[in-house]
Protein backbone atom coordinates (compact mmCIF):
# COMPACT_ATOMS: atom_id res chain seq x y z
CA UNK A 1 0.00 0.00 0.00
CA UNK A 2 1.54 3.35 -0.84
CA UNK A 3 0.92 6.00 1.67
CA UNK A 4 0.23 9.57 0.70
CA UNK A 5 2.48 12.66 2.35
CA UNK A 6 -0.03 13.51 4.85
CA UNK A 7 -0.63 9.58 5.81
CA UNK A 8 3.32 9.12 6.45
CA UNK A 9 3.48 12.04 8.21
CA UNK A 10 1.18 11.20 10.55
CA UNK A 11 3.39 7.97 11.17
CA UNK A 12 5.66 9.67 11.72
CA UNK A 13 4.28 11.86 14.36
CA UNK A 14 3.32 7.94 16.26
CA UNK A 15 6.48 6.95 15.50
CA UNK A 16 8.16 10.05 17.81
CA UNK A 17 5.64 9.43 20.85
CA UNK A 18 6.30 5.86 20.55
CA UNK A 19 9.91 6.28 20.92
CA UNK A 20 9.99 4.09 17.89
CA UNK A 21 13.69 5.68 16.23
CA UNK A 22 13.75 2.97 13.73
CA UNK A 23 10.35 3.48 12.43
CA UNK A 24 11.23 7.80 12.69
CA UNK A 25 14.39 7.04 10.46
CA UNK A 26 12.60 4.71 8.04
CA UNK A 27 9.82 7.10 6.96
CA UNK A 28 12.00 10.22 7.13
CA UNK A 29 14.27 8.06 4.77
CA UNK A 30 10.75 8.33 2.41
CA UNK A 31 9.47 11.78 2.66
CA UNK A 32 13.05 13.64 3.01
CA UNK A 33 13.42 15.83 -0.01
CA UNK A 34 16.72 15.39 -2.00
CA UNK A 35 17.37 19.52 -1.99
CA UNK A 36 16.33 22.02 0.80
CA UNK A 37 16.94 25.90 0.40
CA UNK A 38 17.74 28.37 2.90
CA UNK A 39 16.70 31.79 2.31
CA UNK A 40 18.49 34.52 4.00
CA UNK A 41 19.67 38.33 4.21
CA UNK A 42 23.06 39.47 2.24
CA UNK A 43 24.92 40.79 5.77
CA UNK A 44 28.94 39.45 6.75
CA UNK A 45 26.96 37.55 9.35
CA UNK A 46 25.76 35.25 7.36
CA UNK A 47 28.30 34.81 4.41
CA UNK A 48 30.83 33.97 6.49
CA UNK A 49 28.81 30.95 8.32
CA UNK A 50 28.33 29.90 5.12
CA UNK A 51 31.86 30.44 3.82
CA UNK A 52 32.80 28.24 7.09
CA UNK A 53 30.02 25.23 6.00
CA UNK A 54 27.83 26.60 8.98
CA UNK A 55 24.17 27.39 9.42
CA UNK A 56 22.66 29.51 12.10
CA UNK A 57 20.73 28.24 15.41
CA UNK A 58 17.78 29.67 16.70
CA UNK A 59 15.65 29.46 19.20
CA UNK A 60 12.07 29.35 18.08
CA UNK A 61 10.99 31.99 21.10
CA UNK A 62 12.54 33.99 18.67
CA UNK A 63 11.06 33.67 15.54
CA UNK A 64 8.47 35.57 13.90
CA UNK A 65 5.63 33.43 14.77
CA UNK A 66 4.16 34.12 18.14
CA UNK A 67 2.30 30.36 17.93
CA UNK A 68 6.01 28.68 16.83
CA UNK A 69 5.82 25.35 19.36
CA UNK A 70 3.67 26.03 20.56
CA UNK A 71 1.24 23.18 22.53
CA UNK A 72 -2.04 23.26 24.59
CA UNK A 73 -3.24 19.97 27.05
CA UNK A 74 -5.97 17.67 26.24
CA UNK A 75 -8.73 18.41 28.53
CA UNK A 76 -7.80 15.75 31.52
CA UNK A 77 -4.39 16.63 31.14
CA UNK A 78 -5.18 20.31 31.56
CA UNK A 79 -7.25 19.52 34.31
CA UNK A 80 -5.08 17.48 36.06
CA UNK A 81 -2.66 20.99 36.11
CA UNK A 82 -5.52 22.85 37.25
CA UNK A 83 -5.85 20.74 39.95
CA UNK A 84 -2.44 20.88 40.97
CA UNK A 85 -1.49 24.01 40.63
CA UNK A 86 -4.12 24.80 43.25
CA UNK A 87 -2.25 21.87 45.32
CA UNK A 88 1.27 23.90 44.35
CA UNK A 89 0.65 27.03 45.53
CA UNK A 90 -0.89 26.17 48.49
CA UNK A 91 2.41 23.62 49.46
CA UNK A 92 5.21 26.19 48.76
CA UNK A 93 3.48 29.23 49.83
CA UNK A 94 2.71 27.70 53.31
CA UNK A 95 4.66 30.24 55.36
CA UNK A 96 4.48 32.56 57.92
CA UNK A 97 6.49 34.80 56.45
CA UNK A 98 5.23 38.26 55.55
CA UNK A 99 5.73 39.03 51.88
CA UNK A 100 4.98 35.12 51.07
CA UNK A 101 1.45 35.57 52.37
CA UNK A 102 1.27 38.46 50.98
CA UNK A 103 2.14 37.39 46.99
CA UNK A 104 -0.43 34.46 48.36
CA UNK A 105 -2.81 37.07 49.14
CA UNK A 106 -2.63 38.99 46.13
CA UNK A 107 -2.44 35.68 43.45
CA UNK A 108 -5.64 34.11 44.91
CA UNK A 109 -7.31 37.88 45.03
CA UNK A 110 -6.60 37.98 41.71
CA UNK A 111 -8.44 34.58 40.90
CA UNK A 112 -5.49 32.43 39.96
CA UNK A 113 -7.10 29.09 41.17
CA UNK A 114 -10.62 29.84 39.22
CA UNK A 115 -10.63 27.17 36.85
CA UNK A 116 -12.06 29.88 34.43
CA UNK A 117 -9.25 31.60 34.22
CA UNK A 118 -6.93 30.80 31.14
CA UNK A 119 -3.46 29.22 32.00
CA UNK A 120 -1.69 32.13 30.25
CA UNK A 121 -3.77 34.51 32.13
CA UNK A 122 -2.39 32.41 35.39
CA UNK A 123 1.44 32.87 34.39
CA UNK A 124 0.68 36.51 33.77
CA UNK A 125 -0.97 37.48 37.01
CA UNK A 126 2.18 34.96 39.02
CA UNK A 127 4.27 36.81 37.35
CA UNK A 128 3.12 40.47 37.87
CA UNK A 129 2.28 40.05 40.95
CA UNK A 130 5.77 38.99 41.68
CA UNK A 131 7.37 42.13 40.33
CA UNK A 132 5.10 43.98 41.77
CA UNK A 133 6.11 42.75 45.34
CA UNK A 134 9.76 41.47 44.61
CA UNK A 135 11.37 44.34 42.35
CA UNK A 136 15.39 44.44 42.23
CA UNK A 137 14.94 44.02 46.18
CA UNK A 138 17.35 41.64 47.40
CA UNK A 139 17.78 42.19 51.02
CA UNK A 140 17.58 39.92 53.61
CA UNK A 141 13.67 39.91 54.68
CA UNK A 142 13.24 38.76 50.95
CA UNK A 143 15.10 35.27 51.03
CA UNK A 144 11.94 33.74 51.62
CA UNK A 145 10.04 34.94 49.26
CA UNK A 146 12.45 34.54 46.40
CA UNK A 147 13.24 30.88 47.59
CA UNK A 148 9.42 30.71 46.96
CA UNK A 149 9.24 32.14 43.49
CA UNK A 150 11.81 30.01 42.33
CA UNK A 151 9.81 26.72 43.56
CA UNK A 152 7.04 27.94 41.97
CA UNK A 153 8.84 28.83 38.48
CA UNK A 154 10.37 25.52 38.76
CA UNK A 155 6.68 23.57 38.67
CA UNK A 156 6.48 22.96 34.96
CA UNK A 157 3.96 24.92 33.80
CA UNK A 158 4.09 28.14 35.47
CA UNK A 159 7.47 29.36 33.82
CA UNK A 160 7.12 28.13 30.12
CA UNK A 161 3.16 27.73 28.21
CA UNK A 162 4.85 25.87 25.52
CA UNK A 163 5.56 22.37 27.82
CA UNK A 164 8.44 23.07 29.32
CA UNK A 165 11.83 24.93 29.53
CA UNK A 166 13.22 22.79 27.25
CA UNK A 167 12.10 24.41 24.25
CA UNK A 168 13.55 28.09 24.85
CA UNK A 169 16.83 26.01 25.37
CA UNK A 170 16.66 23.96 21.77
CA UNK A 171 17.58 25.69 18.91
CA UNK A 172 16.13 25.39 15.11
CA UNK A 173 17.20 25.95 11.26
CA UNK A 174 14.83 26.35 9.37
CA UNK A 175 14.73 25.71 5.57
CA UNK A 176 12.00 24.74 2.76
CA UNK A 177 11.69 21.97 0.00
CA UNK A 178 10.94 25.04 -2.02
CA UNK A 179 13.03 27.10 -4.96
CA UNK A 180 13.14 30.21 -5.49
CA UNK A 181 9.83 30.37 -4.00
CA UNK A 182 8.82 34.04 -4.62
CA UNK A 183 7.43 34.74 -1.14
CA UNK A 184 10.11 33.22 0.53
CA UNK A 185 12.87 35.75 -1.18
CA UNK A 186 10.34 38.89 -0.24
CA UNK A 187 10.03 37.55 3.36
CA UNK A 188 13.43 36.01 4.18
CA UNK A 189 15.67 37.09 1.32
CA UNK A 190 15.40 41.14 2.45
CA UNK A 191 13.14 41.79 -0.96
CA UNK A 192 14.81 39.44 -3.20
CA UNK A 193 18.56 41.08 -2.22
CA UNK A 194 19.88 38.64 -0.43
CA UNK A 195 20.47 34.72 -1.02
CA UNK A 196 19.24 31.22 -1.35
CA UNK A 197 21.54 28.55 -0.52
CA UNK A 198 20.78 24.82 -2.05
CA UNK A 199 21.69 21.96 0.50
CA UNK A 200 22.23 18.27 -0.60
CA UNK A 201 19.68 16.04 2.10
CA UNK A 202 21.92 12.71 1.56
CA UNK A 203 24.16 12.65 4.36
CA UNK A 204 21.55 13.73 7.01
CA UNK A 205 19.96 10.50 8.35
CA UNK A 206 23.66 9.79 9.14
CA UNK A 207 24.14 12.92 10.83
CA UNK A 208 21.01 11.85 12.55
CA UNK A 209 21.96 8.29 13.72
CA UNK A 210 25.10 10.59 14.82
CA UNK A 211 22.75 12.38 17.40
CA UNK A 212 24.02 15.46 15.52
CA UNK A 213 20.48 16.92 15.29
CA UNK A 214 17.00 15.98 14.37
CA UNK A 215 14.91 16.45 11.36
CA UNK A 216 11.52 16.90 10.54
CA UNK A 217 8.55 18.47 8.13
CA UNK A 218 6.44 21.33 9.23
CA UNK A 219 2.62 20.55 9.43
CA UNK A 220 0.24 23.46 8.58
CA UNK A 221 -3.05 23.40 10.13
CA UNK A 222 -5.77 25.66 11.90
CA UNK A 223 -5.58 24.01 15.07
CA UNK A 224 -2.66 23.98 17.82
CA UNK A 225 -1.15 20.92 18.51
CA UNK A 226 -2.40 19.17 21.45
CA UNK A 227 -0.64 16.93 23.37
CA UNK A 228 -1.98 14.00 24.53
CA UNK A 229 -2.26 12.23 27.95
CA UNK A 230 1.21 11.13 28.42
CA UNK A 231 2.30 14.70 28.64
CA UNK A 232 1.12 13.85 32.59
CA UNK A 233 3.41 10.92 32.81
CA UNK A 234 7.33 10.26 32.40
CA UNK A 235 7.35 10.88 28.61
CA UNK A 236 7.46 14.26 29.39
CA UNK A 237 10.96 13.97 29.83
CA UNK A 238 11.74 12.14 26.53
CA UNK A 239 13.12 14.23 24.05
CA UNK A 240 11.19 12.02 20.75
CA UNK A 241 8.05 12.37 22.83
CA UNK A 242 8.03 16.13 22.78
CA UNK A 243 9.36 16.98 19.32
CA UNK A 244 5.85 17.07 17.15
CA UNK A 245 5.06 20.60 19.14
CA UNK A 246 8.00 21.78 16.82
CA UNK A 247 6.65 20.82 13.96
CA UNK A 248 2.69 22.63 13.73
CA UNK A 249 2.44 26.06 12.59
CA UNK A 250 -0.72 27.56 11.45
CA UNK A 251 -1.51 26.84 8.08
CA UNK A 252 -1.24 30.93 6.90
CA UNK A 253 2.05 29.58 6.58
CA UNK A 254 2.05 26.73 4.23
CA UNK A 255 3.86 28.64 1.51
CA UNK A 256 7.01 28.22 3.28
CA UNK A 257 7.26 24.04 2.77
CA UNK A 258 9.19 24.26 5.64
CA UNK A 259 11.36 21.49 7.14
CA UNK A 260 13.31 21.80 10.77
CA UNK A 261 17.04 20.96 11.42
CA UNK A 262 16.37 20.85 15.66
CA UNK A 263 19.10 20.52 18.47
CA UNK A 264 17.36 20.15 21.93
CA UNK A 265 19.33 21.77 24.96
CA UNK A 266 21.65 23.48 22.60
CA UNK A 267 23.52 26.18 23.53
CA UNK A 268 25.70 26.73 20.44
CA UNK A 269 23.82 29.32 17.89
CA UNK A 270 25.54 27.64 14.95
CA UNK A 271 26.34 23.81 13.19
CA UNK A 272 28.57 22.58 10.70
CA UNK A 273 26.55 21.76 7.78
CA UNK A 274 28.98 21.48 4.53
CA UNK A 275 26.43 20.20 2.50
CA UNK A 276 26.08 23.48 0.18
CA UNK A 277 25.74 22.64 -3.28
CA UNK A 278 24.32 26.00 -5.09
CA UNK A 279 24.15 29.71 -3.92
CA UNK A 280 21.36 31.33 -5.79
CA UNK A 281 21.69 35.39 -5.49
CA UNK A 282 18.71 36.95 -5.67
CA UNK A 283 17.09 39.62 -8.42
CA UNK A 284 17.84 42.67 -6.22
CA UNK A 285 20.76 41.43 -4.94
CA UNK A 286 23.59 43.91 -5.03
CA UNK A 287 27.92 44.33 -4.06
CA UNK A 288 26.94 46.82 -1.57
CA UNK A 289 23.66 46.31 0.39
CA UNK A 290 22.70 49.67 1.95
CA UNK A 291 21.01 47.85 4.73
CA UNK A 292 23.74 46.31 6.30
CA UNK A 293 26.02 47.39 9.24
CA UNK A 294 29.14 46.23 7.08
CA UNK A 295 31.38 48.85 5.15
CA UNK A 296 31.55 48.39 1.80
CA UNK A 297 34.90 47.37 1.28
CA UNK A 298 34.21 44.64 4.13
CA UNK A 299 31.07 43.67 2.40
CA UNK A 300 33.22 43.62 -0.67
CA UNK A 301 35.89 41.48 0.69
CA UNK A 302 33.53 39.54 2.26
CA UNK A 303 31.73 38.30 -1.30
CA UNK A 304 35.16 37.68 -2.45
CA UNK A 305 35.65 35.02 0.25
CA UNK A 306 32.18 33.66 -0.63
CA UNK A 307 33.28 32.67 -4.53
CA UNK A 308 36.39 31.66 -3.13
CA UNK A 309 34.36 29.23 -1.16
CA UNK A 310 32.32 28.50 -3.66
CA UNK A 311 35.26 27.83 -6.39
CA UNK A 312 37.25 25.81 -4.16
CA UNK A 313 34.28 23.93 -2.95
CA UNK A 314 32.55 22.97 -6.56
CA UNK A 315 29.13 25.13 -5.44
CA UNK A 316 27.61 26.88 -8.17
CA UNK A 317 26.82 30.88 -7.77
CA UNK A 318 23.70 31.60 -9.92
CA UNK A 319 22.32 35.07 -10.49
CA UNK A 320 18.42 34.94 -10.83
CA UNK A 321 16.53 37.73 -12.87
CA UNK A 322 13.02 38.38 -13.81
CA UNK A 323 11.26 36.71 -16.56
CA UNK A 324 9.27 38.91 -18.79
CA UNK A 325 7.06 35.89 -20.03
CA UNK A 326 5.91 33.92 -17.07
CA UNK A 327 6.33 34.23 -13.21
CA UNK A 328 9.58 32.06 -13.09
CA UNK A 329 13.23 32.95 -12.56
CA UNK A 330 15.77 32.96 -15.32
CA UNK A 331 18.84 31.85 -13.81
CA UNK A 332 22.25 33.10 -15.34
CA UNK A 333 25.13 30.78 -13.61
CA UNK A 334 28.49 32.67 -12.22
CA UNK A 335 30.44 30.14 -11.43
């Protein structure tokens, strides 16, 4: 039976929360495009990570997608949180000391244990309330208190919506199946000035059975991802069991064809990646770009380097321009 893109994707998703890694490999293996693209600004930045076979790390708190992994509880799993945050609070703020009752006082005035009220609303009003009383203060009658907060940050939940610290601490690149997709060079390529850069996909499941990195598709859709009932139990702390909140975005971005390059706990914001095979420079794409911090004798130098890495390296450098006949690049090859 041959399985359709959405079908194996889905398997793949079981696969992950099964912590089946042999069943993860073997459909990545089917659905794993041969060529991704990376679409970027023309800045020193980023030519020389590329002119050193790197590509830059993110974390996805900082991309431009306020939703980016996130994940919201199936209704007995939030629940269950409700429940114990009530439990929580009450536990570690059980103290006679002055300003812990009060930030007890003003939480529970505030309706934090209504079951009503939102769990984002709930961080916010921990979390103002504790400025509020805590500041920059850091003398002695406020040991107490902060030894509180800092329980209470700790419960998982309260300190991250998106299931868990251990997203803000992975980092992502991000590329697409796409070329020259013309809405990724306005968004991503600085208005069609900057670059695309074509990466070969053949080495990465052995990068991956390296425990280099993970990889994975994005899924569009108009619904966040939910996790499921294990997100209560153990699993929680399993790195496959957690990774399909990385991959759903909403579906307003399905022109992207995006596919994820992830690192969990990372604290390195770049990777060795020499798997460049084409730089593609967009329409606009000039010697000198006006919008970058770089002289122009460094940003000069700097492109020099870049064919220099490209000659010595057998990557093509391929200048795209406009078609006057039909909405499709002509590409005119440099090197």
């Amino acid at each position: 039976m041959i399985l359709d893109t959405e079908e194996r994707e889905k398997l793949l998703i079981q696969s992950l929360k099964n912590l089946d890694y042999h069943s993860y490999i073997n459909i990545l293996s089917e659905i794993l495009p041969k060529k991704i693209y990376r679409y970027f600004d023309h800045s020193n930045k980023k030519l020389e990570l590329l002119i050193n076979n790197c590509i830059q790390l993110s974390s996805p708190l900082e991309f431009n997608d306020p939703y980016d992994s996130l994940a919201t509880f199936e209704k007995e799993v939030e629940n269950h949180y409700y429940s114990k945050i009530e439990f929580t609070i009450q536990k570690i703020l059980n103290s006679n000391d002055a300003k812990v009752q009060e930030l007890k006082e003003r939480i529970i005035k505030r309706n934090i244990l209504l079951s009503e009220v939102d769990w984002p609303d709930k961080i916010k009003i921990l979390r103002e309330e504790q400025q509020k009383l805590l500041g920059e203060n850091d003398g002695p009658e406020y040991i107490e208190l902060r030894s509180c907060i800092y329980r209470l940050n700790w419960f998982h939940g309260f300190n991250n919506p998106r299931l868990g610290d251990w997203v803000s601490n992975s980092k992502i690149c991000c590329f697409s199946a796409s070329k020259n997709n013309t809405l990724m060079w306005a968004h991503y390529g600085r208005m069609n000035s900057g670059l695309c850069v074509e990466y070969d996909t053949s080495k990465i499941i052995d990068d991956i059975n390296s425990e280099k990195y993970i990889f994975l598709p994005v899924i569009y859709s108009d619904k966040v991802y939910k996790a499921d009932s294990c997100s209560a139990s153990e699993k929680t702390t399993s790195l496959f069991w957690n990774l399909p909140q990385f991959m759903y975005k909403k579906d307003d971005w399905s022109y992207e064809q995006e596919w994820r390059l992830i690192i969990p706990n990372c604290k390195g914001n770049s990777l060795f990646f020499p798997y460049a095979k084409q730089i593609f420079l967009g329409t606009n794409f000039k010697n000198y770009n006006k919008f970058s911090p770089d002289s122009e004798k460094e940003q000069a130098d700097s492109l020099i380097q870049m064919f220099d890495f490209a000659r010595n390296n057998n990557i093509n450098v391929v200048r795209l321009k406009t078609n006057s006949q039909k909405y499709e690049f002509i590409e005119e090859q440099l090197l």
